[in-house]
C-alpha atoms as a PDB file:
ATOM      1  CA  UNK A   1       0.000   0.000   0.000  1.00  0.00           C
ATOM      2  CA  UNK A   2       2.955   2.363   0.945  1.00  0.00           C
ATOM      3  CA  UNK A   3       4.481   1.598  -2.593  1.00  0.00           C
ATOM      4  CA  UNK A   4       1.528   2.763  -4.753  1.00  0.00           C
ATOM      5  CA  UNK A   5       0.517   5.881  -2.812  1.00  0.00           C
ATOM      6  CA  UNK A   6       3.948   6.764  -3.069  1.00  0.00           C
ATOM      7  CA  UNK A   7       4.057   5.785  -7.510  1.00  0.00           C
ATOM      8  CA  UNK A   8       0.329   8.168  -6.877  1.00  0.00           C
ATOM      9  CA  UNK A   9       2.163  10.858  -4.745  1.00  0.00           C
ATOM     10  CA  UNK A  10       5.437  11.228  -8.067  1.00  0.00           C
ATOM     11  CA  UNK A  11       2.430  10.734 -10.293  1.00  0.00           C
ATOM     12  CA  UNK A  12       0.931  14.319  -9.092  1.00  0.00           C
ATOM     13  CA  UNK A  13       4.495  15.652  -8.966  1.00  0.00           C
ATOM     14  CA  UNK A  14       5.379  15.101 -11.852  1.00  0.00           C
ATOM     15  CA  UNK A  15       2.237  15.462 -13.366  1.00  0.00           C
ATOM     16  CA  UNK A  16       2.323  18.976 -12.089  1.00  0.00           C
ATOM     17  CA  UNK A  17       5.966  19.065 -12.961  1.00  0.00           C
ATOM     18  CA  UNK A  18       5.518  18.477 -16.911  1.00  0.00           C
ATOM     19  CA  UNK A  19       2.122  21.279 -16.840  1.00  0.00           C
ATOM     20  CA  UNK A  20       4.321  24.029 -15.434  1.00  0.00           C
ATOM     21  CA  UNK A  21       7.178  22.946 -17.722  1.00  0.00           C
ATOM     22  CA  UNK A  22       4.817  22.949 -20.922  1.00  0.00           C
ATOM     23  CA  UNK A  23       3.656  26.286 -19.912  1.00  0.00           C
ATOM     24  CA  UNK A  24       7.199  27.766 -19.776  1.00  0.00           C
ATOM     25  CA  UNK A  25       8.445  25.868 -23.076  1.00  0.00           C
ATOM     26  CA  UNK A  26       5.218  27.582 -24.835  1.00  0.00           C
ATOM     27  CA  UNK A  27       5.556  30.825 -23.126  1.00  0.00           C
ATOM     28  CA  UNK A  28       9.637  30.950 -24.333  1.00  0.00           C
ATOM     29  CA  UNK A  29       8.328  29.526 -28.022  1.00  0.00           C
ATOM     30  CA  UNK A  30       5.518  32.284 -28.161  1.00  0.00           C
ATOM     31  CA  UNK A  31       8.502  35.130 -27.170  1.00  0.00           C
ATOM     32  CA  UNK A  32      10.753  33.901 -29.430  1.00  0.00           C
ATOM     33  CA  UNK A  33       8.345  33.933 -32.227  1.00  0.00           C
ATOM     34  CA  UNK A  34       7.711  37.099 -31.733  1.00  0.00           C
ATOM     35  CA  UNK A  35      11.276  38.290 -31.554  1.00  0.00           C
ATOM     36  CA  UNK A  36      11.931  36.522 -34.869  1.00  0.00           C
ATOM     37  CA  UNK A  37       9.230  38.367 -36.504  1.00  0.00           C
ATOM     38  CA  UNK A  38      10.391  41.806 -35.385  1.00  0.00           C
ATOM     39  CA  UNK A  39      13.971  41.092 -36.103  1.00  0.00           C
ATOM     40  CA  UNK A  40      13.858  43.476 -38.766  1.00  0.00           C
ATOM     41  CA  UNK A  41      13.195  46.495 -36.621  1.00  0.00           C
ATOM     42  CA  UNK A  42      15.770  47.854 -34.353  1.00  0.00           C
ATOM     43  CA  UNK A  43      15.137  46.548 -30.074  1.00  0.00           C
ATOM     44  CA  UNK A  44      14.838  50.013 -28.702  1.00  0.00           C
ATOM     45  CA  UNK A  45      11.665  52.463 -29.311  1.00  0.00           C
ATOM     46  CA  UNK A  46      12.637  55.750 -31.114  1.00  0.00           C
ATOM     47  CA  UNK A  47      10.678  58.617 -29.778  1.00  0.00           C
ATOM     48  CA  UNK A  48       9.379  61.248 -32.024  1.00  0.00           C
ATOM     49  CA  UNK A  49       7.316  64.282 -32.009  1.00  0.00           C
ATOM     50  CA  UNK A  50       8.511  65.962 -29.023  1.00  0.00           C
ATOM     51  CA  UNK A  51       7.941  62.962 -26.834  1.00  0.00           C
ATOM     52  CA  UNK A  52       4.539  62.554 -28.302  1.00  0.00           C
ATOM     53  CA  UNK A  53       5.299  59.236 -29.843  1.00  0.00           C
ATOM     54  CA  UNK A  54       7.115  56.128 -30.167  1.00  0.00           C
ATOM     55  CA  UNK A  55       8.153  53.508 -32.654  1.00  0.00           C
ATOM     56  CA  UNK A  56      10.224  50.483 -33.592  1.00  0.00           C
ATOM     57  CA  UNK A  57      12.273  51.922 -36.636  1.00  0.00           C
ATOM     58  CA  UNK A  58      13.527  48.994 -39.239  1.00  0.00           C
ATOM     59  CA  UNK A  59      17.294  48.531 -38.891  1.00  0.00           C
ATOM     60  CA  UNK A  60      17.783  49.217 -42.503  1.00  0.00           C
ATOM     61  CA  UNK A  61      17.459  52.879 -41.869  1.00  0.00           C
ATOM     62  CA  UNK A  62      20.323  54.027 -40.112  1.00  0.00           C
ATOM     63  CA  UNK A  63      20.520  57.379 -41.367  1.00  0.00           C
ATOM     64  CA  UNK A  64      18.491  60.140 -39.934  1.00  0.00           C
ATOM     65  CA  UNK A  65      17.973  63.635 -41.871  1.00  0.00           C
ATOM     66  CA  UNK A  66      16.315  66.739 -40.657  1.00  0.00           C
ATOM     67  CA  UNK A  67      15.420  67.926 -44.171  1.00  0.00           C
ATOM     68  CA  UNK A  68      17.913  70.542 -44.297  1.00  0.00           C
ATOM     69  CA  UNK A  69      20.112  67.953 -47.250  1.00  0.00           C
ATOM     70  CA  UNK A  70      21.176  69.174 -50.343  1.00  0.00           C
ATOM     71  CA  UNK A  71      19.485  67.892 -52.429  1.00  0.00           C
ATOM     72  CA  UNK A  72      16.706  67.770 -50.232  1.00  0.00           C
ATOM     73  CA  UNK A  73      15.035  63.522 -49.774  1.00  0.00           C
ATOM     74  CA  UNK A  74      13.619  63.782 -46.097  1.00  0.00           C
ATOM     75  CA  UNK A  75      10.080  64.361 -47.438  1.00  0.00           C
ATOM     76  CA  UNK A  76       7.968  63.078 -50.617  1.00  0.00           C
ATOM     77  CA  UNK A  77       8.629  65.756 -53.389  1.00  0.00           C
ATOM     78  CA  UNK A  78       4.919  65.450 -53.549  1.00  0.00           C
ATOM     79  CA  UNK A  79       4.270  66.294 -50.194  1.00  0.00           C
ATOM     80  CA  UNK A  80       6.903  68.926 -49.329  1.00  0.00           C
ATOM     81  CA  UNK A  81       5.030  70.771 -46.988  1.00  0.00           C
ATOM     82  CA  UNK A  82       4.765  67.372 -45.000  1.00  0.00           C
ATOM     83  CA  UNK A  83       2.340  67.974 -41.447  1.00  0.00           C
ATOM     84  CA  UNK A  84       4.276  67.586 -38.177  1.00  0.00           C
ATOM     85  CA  UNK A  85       7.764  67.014 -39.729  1.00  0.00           C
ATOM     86  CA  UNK A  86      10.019  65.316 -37.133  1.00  0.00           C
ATOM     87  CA  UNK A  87      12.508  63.626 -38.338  1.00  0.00           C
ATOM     88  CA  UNK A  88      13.549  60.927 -41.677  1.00  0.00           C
ATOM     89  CA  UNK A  89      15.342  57.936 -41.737  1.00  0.00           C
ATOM     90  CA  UNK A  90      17.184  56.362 -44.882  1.00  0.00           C
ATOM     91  CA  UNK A  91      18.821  53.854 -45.650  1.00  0.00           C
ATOM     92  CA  UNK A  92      20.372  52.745 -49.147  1.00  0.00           C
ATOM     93  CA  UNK A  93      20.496  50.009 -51.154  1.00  0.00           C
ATOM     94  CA  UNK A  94      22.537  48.400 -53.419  1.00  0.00           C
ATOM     95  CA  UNK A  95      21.816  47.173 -56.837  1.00  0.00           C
ATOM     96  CA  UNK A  96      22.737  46.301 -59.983  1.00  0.00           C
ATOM     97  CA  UNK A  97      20.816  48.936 -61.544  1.00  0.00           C
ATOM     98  CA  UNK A  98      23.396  51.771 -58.445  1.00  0.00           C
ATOM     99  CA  UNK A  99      22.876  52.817 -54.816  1.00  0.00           C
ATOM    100  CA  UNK A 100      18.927  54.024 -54.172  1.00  0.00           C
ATOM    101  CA  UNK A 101      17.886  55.823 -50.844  1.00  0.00           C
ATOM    102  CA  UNK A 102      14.670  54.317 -49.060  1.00  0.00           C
ATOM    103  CA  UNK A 103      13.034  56.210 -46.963  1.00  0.00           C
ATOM    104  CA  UNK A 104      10.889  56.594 -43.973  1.00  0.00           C
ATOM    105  CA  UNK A 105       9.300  60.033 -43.038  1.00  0.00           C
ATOM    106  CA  UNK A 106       7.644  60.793 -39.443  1.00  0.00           C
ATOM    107  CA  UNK A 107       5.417  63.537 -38.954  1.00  0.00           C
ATOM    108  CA  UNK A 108       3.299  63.994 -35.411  1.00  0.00           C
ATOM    109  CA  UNK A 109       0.520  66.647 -35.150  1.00  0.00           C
ATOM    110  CA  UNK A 110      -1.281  66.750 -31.774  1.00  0.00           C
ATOM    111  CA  UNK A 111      -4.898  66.547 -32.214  1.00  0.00           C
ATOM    112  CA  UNK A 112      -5.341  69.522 -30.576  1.00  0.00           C
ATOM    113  CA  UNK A 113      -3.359  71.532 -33.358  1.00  0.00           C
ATOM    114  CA  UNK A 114      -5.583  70.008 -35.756  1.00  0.00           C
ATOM    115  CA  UNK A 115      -7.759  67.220 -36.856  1.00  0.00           C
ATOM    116  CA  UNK A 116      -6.463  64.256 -38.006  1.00  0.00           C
ATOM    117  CA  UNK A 117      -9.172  64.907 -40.818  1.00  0.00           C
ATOM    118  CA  UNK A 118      -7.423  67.810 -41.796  1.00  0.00           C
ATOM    119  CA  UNK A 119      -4.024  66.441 -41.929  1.00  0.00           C
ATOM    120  CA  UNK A 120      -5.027  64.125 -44.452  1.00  0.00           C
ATOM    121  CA  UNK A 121      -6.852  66.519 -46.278  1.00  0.00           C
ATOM    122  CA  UNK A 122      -3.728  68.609 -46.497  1.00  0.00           C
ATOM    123  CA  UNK A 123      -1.811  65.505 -47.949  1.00  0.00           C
ATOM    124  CA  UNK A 124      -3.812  64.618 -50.307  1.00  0.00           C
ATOM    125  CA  UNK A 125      -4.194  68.079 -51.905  1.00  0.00           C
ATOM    126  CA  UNK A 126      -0.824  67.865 -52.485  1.00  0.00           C
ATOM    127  CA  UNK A 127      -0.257  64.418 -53.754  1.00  0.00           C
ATOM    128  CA  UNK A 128      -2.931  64.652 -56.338  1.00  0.00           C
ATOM    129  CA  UNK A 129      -1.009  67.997 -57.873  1.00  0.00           C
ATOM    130  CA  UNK A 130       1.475  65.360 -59.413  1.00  0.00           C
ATOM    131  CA  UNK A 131      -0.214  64.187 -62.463  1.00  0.00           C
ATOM    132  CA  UNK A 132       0.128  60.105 -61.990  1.00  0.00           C
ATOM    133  CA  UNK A 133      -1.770  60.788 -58.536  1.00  0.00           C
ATOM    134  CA  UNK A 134      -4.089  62.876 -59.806  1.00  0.00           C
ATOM    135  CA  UNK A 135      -6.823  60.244 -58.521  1.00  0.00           C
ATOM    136  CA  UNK A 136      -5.496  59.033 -55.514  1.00  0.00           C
ATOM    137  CA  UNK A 137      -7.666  58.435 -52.604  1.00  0.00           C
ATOM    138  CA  UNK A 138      -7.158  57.165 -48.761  1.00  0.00           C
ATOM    139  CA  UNK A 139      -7.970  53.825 -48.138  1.00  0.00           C
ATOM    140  CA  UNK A 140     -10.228  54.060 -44.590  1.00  0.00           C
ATOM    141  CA  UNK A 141     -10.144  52.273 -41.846  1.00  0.00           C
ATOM    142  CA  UNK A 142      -7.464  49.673 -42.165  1.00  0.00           C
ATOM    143  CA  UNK A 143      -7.275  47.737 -39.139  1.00  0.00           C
ATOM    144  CA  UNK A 144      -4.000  45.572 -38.074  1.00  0.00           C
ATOM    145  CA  UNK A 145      -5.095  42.207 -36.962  1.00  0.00           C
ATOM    146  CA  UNK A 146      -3.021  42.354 -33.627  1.00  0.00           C
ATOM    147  CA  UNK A 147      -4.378  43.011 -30.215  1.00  0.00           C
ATOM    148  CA  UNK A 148      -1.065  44.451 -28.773  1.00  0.00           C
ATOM    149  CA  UNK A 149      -1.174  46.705 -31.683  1.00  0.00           C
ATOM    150  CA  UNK A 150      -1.493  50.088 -29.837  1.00  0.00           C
ATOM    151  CA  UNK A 151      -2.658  51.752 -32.645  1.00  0.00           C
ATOM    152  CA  UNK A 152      -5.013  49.504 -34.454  1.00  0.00           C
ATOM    153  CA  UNK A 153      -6.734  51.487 -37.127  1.00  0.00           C
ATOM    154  CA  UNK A 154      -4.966  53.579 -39.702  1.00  0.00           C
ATOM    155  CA  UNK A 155      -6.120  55.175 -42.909  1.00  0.00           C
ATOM    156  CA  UNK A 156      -3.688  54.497 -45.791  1.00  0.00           C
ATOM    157  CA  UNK A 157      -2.830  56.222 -48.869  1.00  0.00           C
ATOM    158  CA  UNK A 158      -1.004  53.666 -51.667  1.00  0.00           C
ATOM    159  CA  UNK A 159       0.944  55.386 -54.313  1.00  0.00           C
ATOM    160  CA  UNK A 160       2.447  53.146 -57.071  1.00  0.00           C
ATOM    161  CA  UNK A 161       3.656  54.145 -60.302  1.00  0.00           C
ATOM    162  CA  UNK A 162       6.721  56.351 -61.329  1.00  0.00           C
ATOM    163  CA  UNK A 163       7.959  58.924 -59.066  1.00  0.00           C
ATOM    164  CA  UNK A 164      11.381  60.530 -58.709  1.00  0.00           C
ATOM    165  CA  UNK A 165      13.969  58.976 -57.070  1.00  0.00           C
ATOM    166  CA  UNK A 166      17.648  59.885 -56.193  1.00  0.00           C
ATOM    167  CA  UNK A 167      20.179  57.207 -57.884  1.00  0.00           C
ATOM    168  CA  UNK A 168      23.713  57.394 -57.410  1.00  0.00           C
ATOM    169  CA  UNK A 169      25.974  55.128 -59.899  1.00  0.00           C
ATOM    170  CA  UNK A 170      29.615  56.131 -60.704  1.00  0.00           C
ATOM    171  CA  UNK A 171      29.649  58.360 -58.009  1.00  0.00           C
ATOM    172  CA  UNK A 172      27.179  60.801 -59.776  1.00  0.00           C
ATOM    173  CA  UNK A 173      24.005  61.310 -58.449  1.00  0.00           C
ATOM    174  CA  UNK A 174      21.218  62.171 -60.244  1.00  0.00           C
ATOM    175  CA  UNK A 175      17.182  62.438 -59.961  1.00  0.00           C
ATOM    176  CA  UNK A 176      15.027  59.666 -62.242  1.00  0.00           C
ATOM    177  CA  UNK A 177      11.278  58.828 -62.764  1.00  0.00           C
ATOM    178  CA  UNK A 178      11.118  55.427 -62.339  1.00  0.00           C
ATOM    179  CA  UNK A 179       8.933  52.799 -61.086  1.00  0.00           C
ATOM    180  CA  UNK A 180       8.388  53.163 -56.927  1.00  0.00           C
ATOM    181  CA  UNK A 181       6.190  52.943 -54.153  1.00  0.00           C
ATOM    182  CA  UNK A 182       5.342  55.143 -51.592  1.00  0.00           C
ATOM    183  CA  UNK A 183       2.598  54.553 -48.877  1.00  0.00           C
ATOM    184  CA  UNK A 184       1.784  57.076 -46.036  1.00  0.00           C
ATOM    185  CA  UNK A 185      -0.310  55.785 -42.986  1.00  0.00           C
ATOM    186  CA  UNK A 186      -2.099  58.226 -40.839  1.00  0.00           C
ATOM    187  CA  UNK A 187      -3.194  56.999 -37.370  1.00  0.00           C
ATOM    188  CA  UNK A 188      -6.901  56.644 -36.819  1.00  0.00           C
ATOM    189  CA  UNK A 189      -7.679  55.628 -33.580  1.00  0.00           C
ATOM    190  CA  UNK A 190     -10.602  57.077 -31.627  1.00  0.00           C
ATOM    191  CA  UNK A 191      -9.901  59.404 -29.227  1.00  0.00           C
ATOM    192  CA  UNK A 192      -6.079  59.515 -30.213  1.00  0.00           C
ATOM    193  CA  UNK A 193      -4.539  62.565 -28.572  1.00  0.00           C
ATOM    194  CA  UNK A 194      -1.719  63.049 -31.640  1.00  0.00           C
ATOM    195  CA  UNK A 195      -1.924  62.007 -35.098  1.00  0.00           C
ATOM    196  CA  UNK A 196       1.246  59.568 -36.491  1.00  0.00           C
ATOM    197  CA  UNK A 197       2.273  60.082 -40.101  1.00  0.00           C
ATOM    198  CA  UNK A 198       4.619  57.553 -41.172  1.00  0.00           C
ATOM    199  CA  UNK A 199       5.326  58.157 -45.091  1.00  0.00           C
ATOM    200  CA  UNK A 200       7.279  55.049 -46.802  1.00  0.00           C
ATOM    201  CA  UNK A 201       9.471  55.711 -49.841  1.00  0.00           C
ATOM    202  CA  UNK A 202      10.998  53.044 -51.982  1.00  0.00           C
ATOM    203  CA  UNK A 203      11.650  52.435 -55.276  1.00  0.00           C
ATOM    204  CA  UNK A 204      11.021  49.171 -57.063  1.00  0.00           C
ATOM    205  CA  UNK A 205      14.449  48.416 -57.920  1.00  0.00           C
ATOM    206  CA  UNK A 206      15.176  48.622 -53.405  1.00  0.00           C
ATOM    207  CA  UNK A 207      12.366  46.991 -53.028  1.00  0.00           C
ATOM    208  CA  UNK A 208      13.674  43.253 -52.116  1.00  0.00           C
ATOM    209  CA  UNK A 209      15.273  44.593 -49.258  1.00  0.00           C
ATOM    210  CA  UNK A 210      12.789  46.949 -47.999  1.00  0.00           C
ATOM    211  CA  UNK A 211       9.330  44.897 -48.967  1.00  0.00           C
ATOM    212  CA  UNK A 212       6.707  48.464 -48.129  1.00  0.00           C
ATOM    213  CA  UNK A 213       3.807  46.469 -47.142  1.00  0.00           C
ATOM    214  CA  UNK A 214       5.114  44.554 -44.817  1.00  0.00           C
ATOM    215  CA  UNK A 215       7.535  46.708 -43.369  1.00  0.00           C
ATOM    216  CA  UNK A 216       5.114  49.031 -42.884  1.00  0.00           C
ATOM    217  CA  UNK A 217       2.671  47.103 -41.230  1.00  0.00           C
ATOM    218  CA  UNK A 218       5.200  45.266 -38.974  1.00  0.00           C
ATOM    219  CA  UNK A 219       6.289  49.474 -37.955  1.00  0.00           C
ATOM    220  CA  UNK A 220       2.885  50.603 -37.157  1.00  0.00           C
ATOM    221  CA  UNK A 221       2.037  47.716 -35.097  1.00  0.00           C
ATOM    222  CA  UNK A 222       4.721  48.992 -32.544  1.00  0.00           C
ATOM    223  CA  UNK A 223       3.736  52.800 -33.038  1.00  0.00           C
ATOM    224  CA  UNK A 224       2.429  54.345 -29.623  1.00  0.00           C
ATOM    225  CA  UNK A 225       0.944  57.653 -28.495  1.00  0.00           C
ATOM    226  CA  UNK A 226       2.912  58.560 -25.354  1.00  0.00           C
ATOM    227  CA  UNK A 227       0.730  60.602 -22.919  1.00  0.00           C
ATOM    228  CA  UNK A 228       1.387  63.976 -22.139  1.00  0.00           C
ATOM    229  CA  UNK A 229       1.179  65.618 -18.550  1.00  0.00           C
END
């Protein structure tokens, strides 16, 4: 009798034993999947806006500009008069085809300045002045599929099609139309105290190593409004 409530007592033991360790080895599988899918963005938050934000930036860009470069790349040339300007960061690529910048810019307007209604009003005015956006429209409403998201909902303005670009080969530079991408996502979530503008340049010929959608989804998912005293 001694013998099998002592094989019941190890029974529980261990039984308990091999729950708790199944719960660690998924909890350490779960954070490790998660690491391995932001691996592409740099560990630390970058804060923005005057402390009014905060984001994961992608390691790729590790070249910040303020916009006062010669010749000037911070902003879209299409949307030079870009709302809450804080900062760019650029990286460049590569290719067979010479060395193209990719960039991200960051603008942050507190709500309280002005609507974020307003601020994509005043973007789109100016995108549609170049003539291959002439009928460019935000996409609404777009909602990342991740409850840690802190900003869920974005609108999102998609502009594909030929654009100029800075290309350096031979050690000249010079400014091309070519083929490109550039999306700009504007934070949309109720009762947000600041609006996040986070405007993605790349050209197609960069575009293996800096894959817009994705990117930018993977970036806004770690985007937060930092609260103000």
């Amino acid at each position: 009798m001694r013998w099998i409530a002592w094989a019941g007592l190890c029974g529980v033991v261990c039984g308990c034993s091999s729950s708790a360790y199944d719960a660690d080895y998924a909890r350490r599988l779960a954070d490790y999947r998660v690491a391995s899918e932001f691996a592409p963005l740099r560990v630390e938050a970058t804060t923005v806006g005057d402390g009014r934000a905060e984001l994961r930036l992608p390691v790729i860009l590790a070249n910040q500009l303020d916009g006062s470069e010669t010749p000037r790349r911070a902003t879209p040339p299409f949307i030079a008069d870009f709302p809450g300007f804080t900062a760019a960061y650029e990286g460049q690529i590569e290719t067979p085809a010479g060395r193209f910048p990719v960039v991200l810019t960051v603008g942050v307007v507190p709500t309280a300045q002005q609507r974020k209604d307003e601020v994509a009003a005043a973007i789109l005015r100016q995108v549609r002045l170049d003539e291959e956006f002439g009928k460019a429209t935000w996409i609404k409403a777009r909602t990342l599929d991740d409850p840690a998201a802190a900003i869920r909902t974005w609108d999102v303005l998609e502009l594909s099609g030929g654009q100029p670009f800075q290309v350096t080969k031979a050690g000249v530079v010079d400014e091309k139309r070519l083929p490109g991408t550039t999306e700009v996502w504007l934070s949309a979530e109720p009762g947000q105290k600041a609006c996040v503008i986070l405007a993605w340049r790349v050209p197609d010929d960069a575009a293996a190593s800096l894959p817009v959608p994705a990117t930018a989804q993977l970036t806004a998912r770690t985007v937060r409004i930092v609260p103000q005293p």
